[in-house]
C-alpha atoms as a PDB file:
ATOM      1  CA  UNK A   1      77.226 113.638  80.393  1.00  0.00           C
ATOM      2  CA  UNK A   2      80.169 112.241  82.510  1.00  0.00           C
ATOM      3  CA  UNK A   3      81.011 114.015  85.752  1.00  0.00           C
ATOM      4  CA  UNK A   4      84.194 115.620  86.816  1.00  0.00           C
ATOM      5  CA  UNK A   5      87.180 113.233  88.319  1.00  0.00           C
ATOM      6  CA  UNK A   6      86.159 115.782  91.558  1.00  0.00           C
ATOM      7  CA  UNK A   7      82.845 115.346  91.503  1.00  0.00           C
ATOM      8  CA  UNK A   8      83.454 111.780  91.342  1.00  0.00           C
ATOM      9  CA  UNK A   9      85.176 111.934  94.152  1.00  0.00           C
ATOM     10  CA  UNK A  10      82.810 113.703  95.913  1.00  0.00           C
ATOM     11  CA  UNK A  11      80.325 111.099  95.187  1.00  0.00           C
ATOM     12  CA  UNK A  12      82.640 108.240  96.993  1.00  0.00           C
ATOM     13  CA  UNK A  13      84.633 107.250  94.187  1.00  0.00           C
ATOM     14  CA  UNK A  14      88.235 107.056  95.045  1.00  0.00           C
ATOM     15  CA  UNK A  15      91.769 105.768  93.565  1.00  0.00           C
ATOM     16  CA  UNK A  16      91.916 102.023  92.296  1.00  0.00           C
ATOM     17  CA  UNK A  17      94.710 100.619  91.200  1.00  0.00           C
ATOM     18  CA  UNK A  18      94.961  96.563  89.965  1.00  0.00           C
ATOM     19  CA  UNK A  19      98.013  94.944  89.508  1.00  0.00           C
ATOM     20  CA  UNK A  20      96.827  92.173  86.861  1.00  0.00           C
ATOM     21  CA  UNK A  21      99.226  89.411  86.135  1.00  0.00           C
ATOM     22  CA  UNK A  22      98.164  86.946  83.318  1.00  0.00           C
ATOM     23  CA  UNK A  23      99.775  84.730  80.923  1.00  0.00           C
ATOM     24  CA  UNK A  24     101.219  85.138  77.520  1.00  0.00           C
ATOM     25  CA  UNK A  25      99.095  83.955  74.970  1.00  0.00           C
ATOM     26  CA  UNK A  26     101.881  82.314  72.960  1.00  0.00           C
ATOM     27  CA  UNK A  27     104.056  81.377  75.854  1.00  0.00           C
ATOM     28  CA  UNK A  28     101.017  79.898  79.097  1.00  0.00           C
ATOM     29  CA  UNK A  29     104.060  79.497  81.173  1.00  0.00           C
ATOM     30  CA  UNK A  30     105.161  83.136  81.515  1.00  0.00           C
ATOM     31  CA  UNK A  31     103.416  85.321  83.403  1.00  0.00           C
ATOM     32  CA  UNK A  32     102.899  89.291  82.344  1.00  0.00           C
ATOM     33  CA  UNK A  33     101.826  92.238  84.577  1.00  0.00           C
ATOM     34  CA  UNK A  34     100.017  95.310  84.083  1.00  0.00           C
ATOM     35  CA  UNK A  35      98.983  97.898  85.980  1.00  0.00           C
ATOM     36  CA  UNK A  36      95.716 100.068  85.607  1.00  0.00           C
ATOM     37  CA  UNK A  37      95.091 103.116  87.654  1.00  0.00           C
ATOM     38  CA  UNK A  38      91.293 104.357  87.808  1.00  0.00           C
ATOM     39  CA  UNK A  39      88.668 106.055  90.007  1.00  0.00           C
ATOM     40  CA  UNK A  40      86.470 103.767  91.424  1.00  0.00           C
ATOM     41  CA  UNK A  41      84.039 103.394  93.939  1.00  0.00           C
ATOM     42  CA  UNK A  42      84.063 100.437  97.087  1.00  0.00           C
ATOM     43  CA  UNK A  43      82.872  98.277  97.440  1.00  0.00           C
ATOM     44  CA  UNK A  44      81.728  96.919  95.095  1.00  0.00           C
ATOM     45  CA  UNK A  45      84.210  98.301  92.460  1.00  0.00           C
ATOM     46  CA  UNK A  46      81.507  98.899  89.171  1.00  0.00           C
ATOM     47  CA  UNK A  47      84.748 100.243  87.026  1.00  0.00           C
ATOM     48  CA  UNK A  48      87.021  97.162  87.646  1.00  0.00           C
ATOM     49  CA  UNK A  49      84.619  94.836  87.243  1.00  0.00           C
ATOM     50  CA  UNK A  50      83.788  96.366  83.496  1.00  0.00           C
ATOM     51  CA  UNK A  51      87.250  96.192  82.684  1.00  0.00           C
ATOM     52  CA  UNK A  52      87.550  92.693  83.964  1.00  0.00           C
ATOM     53  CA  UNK A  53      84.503  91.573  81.823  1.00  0.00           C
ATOM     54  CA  UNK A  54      86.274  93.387  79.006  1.00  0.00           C
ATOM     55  CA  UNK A  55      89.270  91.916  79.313  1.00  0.00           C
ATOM     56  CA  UNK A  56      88.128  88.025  79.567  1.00  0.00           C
ATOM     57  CA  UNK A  57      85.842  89.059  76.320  1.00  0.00           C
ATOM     58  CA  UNK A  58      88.403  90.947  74.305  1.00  0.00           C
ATOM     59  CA  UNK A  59      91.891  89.857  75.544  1.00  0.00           C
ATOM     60  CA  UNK A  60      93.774  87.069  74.676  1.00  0.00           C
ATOM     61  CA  UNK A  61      95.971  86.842  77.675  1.00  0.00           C
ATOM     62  CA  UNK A  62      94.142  84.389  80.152  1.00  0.00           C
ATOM     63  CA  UNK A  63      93.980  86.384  83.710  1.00  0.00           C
ATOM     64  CA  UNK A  64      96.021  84.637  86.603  1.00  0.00           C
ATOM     65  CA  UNK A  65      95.565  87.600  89.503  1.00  0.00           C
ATOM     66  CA  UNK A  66      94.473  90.433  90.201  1.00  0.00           C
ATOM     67  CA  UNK A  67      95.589  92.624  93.121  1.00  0.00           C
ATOM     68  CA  UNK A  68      94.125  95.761  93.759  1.00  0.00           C
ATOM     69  CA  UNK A  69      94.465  98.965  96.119  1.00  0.00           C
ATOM     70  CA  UNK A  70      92.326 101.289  97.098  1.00  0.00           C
ATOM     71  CA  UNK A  71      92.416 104.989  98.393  1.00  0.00           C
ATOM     72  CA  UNK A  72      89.548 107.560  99.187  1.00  0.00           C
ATOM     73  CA  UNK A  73      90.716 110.912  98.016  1.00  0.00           C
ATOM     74  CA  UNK A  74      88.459 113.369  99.793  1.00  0.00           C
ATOM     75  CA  UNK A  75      87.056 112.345 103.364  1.00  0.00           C
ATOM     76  CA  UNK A  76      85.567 113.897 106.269  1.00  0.00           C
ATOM     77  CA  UNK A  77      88.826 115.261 107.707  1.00  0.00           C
ATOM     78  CA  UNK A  78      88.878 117.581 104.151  1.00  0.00           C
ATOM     79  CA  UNK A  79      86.513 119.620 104.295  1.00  0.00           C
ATOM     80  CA  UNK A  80      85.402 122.196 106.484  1.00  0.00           C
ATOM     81  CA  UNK A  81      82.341 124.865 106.560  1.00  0.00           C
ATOM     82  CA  UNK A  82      83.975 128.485 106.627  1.00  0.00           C
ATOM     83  CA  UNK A  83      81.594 131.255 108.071  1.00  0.00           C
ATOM     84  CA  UNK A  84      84.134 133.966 106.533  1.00  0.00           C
ATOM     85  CA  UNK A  85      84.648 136.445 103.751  1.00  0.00           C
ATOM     86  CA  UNK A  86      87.662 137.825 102.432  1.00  0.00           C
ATOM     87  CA  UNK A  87      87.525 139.942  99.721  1.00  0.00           C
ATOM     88  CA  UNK A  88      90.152 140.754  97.410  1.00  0.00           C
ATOM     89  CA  UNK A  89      91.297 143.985  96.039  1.00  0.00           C
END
């Protein structure tokens, strides 16, 4: 069964995105970009990587770049142990 984006998160996995340029199958000269947004965990990136190996297998477009960013969602600085209770009416 496939966790939750927040458990994921909690787990280390954070937000990836690649900028991919690669070249027209018909046309090798001109160059094409997509972008692909993902959670994914540094460094070693397991989730890019499969997409990657998917793409050289199943994609016709040869791959010239690929540029990525990467952002932890949740860190140390969010979260905090309350010792608290509120309740609610």
């Amino acid at each position: 069964m496939r966790s939750s984006d927040f458990s994921r998160q909690l787990e280390g996995y954070g937000l990836l995105t690649a900028h991919i340029l690669y070249r027209m199958p018909d046309h090798p000269r001109l160059l094409q970009t997509f972008l692909w947004q993902t959670l994914d965990k540094a460094p070693t990136f397991p989730e890019l990587s499969r997409f990657l190996q998917f793409w050289e297998r199943d994609i016709e477009g040869k791959l010239h770049s690929v540029r990525i960013s990467h952002r932890d969602l949740i860190g140390p600085s969010d979260w905090r142990i309350l010792d608290a209770e509120f309740p609610i009416h």
